[in-house]
C-alpha atoms as a PDB file:
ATOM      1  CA  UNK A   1       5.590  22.258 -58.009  1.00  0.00           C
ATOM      2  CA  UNK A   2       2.633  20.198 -57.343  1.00  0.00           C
ATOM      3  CA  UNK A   3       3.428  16.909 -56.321  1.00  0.00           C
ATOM      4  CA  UNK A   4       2.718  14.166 -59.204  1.00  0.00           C
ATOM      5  CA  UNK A   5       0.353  11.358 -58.085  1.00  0.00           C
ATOM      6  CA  UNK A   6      -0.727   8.100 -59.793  1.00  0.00           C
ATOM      7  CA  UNK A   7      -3.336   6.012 -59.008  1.00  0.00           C
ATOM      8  CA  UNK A   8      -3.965   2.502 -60.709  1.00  0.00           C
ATOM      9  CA  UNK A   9      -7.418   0.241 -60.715  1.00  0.00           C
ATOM     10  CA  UNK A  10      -8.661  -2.935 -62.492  1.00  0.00           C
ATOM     11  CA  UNK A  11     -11.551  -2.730 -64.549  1.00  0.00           C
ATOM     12  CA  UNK A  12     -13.109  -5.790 -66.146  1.00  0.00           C
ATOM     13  CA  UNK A  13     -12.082  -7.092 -69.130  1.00  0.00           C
ATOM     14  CA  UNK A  14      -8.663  -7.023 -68.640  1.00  0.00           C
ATOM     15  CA  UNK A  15      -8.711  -3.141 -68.763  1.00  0.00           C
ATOM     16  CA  UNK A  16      -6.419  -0.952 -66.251  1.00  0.00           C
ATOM     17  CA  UNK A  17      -6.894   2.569 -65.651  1.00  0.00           C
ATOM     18  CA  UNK A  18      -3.967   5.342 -64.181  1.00  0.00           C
ATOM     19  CA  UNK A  19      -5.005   8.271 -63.250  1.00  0.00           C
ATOM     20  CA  UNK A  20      -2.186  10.815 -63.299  1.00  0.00           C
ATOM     21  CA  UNK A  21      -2.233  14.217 -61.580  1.00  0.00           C
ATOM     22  CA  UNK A  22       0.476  17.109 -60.942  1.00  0.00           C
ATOM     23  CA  UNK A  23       3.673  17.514 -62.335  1.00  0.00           C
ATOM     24  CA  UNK A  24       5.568  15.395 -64.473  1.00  0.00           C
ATOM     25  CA  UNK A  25       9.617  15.765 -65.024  1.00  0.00           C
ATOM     26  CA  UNK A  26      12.495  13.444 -65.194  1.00  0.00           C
ATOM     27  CA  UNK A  27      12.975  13.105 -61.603  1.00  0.00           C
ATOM     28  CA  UNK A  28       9.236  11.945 -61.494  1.00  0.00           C
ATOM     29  CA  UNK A  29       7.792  10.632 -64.656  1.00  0.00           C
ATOM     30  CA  UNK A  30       9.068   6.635 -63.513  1.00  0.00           C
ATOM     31  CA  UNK A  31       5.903   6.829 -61.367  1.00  0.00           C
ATOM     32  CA  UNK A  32       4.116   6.588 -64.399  1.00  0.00           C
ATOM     33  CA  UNK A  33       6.119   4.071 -66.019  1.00  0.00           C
ATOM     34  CA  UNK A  34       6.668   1.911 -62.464  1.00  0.00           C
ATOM     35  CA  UNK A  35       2.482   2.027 -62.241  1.00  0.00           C
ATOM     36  CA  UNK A  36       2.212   0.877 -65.789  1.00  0.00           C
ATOM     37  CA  UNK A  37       4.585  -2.266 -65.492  1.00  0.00           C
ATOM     38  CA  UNK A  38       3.404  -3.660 -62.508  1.00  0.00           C
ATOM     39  CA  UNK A  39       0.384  -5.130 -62.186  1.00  0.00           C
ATOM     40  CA  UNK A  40      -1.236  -3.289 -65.414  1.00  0.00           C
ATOM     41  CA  UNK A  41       1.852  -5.369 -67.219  1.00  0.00           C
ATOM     42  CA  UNK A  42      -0.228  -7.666 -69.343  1.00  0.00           C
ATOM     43  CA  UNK A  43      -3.485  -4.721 -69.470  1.00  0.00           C
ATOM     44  CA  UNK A  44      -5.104  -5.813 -72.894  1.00  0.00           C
ATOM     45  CA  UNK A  45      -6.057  -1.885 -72.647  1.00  0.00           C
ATOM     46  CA  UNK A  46      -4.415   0.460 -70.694  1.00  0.00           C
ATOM     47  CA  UNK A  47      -6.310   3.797 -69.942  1.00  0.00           C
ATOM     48  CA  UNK A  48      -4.146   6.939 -69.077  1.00  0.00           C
ATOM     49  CA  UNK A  49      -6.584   9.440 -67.345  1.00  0.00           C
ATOM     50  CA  UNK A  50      -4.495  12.814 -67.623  1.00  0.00           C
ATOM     51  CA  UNK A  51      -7.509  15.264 -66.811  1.00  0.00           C
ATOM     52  CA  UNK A  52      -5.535  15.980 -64.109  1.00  0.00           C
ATOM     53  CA  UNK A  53      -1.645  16.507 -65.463  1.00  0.00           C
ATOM     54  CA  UNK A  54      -1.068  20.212 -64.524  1.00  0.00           C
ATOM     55  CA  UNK A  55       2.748  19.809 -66.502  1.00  0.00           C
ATOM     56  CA  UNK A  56       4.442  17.215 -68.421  1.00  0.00           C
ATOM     57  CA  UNK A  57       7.569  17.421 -70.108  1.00  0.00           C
ATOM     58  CA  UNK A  58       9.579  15.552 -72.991  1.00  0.00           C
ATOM     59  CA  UNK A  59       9.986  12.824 -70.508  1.00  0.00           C
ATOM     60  CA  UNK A  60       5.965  12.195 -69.573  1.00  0.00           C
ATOM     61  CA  UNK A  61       6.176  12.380 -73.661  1.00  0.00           C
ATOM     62  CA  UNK A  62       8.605   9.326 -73.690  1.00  0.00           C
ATOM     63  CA  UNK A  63       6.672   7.280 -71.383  1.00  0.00           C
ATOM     64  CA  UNK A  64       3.745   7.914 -73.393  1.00  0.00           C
ATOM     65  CA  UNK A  65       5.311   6.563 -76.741  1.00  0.00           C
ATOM     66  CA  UNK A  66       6.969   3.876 -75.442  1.00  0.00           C
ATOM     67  CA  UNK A  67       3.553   2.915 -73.684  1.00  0.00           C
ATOM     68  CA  UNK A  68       1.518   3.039 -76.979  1.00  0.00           C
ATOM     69  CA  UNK A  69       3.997   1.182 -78.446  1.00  0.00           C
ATOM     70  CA  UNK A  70       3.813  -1.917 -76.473  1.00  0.00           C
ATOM     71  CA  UNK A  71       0.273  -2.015 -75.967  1.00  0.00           C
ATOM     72  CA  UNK A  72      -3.164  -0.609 -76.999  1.00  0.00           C
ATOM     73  CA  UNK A  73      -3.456   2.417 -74.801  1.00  0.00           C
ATOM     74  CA  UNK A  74      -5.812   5.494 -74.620  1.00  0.00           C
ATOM     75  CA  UNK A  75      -5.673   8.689 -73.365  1.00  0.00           C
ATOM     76  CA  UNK A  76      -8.991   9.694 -71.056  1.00  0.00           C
ATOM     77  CA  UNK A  77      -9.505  13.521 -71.316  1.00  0.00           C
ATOM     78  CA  UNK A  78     -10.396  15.791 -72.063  1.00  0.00           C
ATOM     79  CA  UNK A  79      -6.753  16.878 -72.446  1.00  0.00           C
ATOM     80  CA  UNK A  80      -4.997  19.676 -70.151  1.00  0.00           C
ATOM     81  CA  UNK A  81      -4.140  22.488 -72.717  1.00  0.00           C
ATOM     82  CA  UNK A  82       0.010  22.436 -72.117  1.00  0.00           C
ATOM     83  CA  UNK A  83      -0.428  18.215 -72.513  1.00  0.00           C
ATOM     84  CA  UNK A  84      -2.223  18.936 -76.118  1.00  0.00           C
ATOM     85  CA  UNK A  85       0.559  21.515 -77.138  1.00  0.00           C
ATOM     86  CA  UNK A  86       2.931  19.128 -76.432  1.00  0.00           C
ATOM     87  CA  UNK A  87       1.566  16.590 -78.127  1.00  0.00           C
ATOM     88  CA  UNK A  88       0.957  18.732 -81.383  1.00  0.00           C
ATOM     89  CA  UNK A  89       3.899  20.226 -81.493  1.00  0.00           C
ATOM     90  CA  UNK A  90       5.997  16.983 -81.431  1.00  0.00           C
ATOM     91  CA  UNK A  91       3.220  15.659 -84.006  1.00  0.00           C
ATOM     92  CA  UNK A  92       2.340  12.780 -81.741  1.00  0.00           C
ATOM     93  CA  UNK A  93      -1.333  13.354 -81.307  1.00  0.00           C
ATOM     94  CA  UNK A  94      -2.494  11.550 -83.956  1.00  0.00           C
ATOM     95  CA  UNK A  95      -1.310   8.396 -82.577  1.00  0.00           C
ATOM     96  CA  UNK A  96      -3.510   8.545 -79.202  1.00  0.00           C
ATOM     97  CA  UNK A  97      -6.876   7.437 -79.127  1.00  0.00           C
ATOM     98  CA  UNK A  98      -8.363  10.185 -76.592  1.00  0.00           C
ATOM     99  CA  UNK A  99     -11.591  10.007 -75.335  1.00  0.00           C
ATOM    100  CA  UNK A 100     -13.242  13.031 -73.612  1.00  0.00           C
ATOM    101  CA  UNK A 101     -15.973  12.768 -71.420  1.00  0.00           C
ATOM    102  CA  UNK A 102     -14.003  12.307 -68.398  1.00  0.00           C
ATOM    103  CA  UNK A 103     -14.832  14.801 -65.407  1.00  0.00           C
ATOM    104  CA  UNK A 104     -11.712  17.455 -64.808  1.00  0.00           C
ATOM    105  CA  UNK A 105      -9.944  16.971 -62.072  1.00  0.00           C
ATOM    106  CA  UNK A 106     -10.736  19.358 -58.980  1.00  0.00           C
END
């Protein structure tokens, strides 16, 4: 299993980006949510890079939803193939904004 890491950075504007690499699970998805609720709290845009999500399961799914529903949130990509199945197969991609044109992760 590769490790999951999550970085977090202010932009201007009020924006805050997490960048999310590895693997996701139960036991390690509150990363993701702990990053998001701290200082990115009051983000009037929160930017999920997940270029470099290698798995994510139902839970990395959850914190996604619950995200997008509290706040205006996009997803930079382009988006790892198992990530897009995921979200197509639950029909929850139409609700992300994605924007591609981020560099893959090495």
């Amino acid at each position: 299993m590769e490790s999951p890491r999550v970085a977090l950075r202010a932009e201007p504007d009020g924006v805050w980006v997490v960048v999310c690499s590895g693997e996701f699970d139960q036991d390690t998805t509150g990363k993701v949510a702990a990053a998001c609720g701290g200082e990115a709290a009051d983000a009037r845009l929160l930017v999920l890079d997940v270029t470099g999500v290698t798995f994510a399961d139902s839970s990395f799914l959850n914190v996604l939803i619950r995200l997008r529903n509290a706040r205006p949130v996009v997803l930079a990509g382009p988006l790892p193939r198992q990530l897009e199945r995921l979200l197509e197969m639950t029909g929850v991609l139409a609700l992300f904004t994605i924007r591609d044109g981020q560099p893959p992760a090495a």
